[in-house]
Protein backbone atom coordinates (compact mmCIF):
# COMPACT_ATOMS: atom_id res chain seq x y z
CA UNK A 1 -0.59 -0.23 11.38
CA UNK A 2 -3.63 -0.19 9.37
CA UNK A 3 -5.31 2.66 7.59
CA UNK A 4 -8.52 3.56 9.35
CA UNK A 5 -11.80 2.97 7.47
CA UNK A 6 -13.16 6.37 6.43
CA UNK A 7 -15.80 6.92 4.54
CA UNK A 8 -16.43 10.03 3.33
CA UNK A 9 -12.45 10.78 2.83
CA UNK A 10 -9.32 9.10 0.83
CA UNK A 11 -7.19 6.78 2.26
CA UNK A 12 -6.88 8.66 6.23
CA UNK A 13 -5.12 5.98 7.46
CA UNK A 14 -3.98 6.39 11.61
CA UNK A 15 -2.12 4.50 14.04
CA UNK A 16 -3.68 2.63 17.04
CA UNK A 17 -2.13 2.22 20.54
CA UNK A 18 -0.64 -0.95 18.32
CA UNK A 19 0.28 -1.44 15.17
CA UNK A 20 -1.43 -0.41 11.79
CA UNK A 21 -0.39 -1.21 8.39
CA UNK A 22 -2.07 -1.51 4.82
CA UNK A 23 -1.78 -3.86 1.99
CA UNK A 24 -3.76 -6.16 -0.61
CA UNK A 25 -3.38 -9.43 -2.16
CA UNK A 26 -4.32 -13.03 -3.34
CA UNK A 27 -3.34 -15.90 -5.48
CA UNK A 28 -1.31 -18.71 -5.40
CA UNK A 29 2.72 -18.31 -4.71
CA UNK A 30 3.99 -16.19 -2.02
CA UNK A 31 6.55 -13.89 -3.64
CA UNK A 32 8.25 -10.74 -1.58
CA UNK A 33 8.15 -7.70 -2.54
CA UNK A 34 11.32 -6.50 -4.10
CA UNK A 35 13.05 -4.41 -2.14
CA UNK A 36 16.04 -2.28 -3.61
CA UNK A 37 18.43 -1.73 -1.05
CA UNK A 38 17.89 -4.66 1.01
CA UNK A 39 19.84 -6.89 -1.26
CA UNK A 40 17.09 -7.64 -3.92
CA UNK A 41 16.50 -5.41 -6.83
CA UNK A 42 13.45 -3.23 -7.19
CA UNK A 43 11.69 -4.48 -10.22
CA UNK A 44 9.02 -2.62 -12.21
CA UNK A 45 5.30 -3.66 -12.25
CA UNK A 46 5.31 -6.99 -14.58
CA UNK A 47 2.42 -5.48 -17.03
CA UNK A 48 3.68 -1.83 -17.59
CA UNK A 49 4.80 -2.00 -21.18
CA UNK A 50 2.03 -3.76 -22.01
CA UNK A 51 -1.15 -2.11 -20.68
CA UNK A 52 0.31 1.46 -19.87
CA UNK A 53 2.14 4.46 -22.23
CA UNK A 54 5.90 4.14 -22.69
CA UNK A 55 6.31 7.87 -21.20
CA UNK A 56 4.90 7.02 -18.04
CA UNK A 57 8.38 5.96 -16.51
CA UNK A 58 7.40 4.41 -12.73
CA UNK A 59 9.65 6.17 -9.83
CA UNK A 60 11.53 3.63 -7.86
CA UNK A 61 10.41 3.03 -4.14
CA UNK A 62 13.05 1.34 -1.91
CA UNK A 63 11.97 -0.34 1.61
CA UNK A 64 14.98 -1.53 3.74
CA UNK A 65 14.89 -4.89 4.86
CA UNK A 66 13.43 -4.72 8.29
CA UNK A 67 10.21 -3.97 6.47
CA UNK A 68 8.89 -6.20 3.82
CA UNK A 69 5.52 -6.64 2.54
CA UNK A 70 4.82 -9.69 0.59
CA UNK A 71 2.20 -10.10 -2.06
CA UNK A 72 0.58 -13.52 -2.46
CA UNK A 73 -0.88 -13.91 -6.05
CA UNK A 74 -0.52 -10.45 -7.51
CA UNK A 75 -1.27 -11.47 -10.65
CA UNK A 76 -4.17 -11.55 -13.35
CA UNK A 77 -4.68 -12.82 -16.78
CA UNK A 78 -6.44 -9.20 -17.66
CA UNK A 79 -4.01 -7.44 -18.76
CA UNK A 80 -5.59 -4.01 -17.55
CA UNK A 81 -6.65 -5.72 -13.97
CA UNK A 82 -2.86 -6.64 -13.99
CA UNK A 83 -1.87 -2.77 -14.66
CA UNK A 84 -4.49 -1.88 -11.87
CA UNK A 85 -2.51 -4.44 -9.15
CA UNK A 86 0.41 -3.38 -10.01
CA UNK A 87 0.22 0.35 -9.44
CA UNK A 88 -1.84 0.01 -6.51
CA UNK A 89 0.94 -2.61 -4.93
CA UNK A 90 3.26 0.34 -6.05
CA UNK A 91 1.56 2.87 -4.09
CA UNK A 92 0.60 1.08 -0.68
CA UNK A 93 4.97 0.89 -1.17
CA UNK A 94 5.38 4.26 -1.90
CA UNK A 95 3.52 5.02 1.41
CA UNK A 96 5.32 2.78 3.63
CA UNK A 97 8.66 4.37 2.28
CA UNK A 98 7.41 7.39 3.07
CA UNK A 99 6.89 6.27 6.76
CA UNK A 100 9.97 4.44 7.44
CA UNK A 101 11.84 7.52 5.45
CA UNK A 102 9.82 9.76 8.00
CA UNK A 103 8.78 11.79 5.09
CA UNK A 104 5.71 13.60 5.90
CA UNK A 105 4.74 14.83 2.91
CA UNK A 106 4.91 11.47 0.95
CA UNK A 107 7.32 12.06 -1.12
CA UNK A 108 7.31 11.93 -5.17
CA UNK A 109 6.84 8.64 -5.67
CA UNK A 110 3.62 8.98 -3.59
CA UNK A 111 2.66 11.52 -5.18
CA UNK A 112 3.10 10.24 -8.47
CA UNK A 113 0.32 7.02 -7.41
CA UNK A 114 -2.18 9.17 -5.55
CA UNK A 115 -4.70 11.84 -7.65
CA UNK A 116 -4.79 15.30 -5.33
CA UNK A 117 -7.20 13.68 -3.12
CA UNK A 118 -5.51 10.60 -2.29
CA UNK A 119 -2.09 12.41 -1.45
CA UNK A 120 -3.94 14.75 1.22
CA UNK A 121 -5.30 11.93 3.13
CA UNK A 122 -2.78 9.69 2.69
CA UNK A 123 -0.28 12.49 3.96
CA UNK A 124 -2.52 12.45 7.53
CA UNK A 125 -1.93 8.63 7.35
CA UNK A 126 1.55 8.77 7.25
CA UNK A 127 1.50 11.80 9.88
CA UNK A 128 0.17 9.38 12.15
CA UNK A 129 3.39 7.42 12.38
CA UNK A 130 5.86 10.74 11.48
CA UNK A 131 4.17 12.76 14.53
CA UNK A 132 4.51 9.86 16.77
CA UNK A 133 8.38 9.07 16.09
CA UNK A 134 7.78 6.21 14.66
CA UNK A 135 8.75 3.83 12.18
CA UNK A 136 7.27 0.07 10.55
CA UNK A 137 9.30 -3.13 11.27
CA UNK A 138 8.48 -6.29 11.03
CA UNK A 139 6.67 -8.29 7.54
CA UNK A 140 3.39 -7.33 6.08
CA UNK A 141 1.26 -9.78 3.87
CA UNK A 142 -0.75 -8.40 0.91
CA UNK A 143 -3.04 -11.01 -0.14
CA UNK A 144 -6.38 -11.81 -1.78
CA UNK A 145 -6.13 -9.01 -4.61
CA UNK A 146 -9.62 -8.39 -6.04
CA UNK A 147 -9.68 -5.63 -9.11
CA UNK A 148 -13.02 -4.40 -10.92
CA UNK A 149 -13.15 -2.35 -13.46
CA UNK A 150 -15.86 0.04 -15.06
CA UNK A 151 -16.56 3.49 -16.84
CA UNK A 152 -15.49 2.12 -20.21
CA UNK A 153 -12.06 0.93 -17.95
CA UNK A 154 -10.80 4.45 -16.47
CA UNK A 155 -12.57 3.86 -12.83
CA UNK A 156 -11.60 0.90 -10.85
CA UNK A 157 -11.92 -0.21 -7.35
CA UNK A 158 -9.18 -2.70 -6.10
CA UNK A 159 -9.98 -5.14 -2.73
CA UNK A 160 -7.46 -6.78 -1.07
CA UNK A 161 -6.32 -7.67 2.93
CA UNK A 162 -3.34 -7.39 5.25
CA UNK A 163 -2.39 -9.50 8.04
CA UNK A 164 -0.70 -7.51 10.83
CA UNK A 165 -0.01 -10.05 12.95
CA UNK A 166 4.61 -9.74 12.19
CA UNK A 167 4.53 -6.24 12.01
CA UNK A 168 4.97 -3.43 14.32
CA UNK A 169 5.65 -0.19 14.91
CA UNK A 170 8.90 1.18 16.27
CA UNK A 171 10.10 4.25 17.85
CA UNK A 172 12.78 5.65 16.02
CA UNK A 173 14.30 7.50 19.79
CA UNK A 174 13.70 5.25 22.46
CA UNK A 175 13.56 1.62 19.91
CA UNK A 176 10.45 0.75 21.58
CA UNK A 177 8.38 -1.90 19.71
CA UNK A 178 4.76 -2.27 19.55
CA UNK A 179 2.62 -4.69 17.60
CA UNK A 180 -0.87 -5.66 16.98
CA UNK A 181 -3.24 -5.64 20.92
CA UNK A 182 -4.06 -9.06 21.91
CA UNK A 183 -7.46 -9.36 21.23
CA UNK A 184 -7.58 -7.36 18.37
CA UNK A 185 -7.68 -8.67 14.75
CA UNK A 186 -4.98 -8.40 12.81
CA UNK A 187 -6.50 -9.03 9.41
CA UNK A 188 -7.85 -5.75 7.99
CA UNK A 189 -9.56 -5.28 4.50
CA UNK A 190 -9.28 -2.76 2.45
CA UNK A 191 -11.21 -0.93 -0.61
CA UNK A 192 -9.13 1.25 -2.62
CA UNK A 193 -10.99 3.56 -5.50
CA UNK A 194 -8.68 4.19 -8.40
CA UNK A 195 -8.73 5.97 -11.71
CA UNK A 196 -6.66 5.93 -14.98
CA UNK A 197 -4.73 9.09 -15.13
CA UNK A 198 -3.65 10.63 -18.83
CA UNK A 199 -0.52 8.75 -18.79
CA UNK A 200 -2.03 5.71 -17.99
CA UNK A 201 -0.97 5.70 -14.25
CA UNK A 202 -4.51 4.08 -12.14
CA UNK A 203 -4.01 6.53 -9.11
CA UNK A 204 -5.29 6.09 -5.40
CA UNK A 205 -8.26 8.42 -5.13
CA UNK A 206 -9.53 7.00 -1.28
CA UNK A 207 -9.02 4.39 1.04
CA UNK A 208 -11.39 2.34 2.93
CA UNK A 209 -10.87 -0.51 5.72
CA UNK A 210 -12.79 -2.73 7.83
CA UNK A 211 -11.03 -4.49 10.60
CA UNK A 212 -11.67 -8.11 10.74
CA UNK A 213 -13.47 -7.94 6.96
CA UNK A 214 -11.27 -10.80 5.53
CA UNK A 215 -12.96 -13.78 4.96
């Protein structure tokens, strides 16, 4: 389920014979990623009244709870790296709704995370699991977040890695489940180029992985 590494596009992510997912992470505790309408309320990112405008209200994203993705130390004492986790955690979800909601076209919430470029390649991504009938299941692990920050704080490029190894993909007619080849690796890293948007939003401008990249 990962999104394949691309180069000279944003985030084109596409589905393997197996299963392909995306996600970022790091720290300490383990937490899950709130899921509204699994039981567990969504909750907004933990630093947007502090490092973003008041008017920029976040869209809720809701995953059901045969998905989860789980982000291990999300957190950072800089209150603008914090702002930069946190809406990049809020779009790889927005995405993954959009799969399992077998919305093509992303959606708003998407939308709302992603700058022009972004949302075009990251509507091919999800395309690649839409066209295919199929849906996520399974858990996703974000972990070893990574954010850096430059031109004067409006740029930033966010690192982080997934481990596929509990996820799969599903097909929504026939139920048939398929995860991760044996042999392949199911740790994928990812480099995600963001910028800070008028209303303070960091949006997804591209998407770049490298299977087996995690340390």
């Amino acid at each position: 389920m990962a999104r394949r590494a691309l180069t000279t596009t944003t985030a084109t992510l596409t589905v393997t014979a197996a299963l392909l997912l995306t996600a970022c992470g790091g720290g300490d505790d383990k937490s899950s990623d709130d899921i509204k309408g699994a039981g567990t309320g969504s909750s907004p990112p933990a630093s947007a009244s502090a490092s973003t405008p008041s008017g920029a209200k976040r869209p809720e994203i809701s995953l059901p709870s045969s998905f989860r993705l789980t982000f291990e130390n999300w957190t950072s004492s800089d209150p603008v790296e914090q702002a930069v986790l946190d809406d990049g955690k809020e779009q790889l979800r927005a995405g993954y709704a959009a799969i399992i909601a077998n919305e093509p076209d992303g959606g708003e919430a998407l939308a709302f995370y992603d700058t022009r470029a972004g949302l075009s390649a990251d509507r091919e991504w999800i395309k690649s699991y839409t066209g295919k009938n199929v849906t996520v299941i399974g858990e996703l692990p974000v972990y070893d977040p990574q954010a850096a920050l430059f031109a004067e704080k409006t740029k930033a490029q966010l690192r982080y890695c997934t481990d596929e190894s509990k996820a799969q993909t599903k097909n929504r007619e026939t139920g048939e489940v398929v995860g991760t080849p044996r042999g392949t690796d199911p740790h994928v890293a990812y480099v995600v180029t963001m910028q800070k948007n008028d209303q303070g939003v960091w949006q997804t401008v591209s998407t770049n992985s490298d299977r087996g990249g995690c340390s």
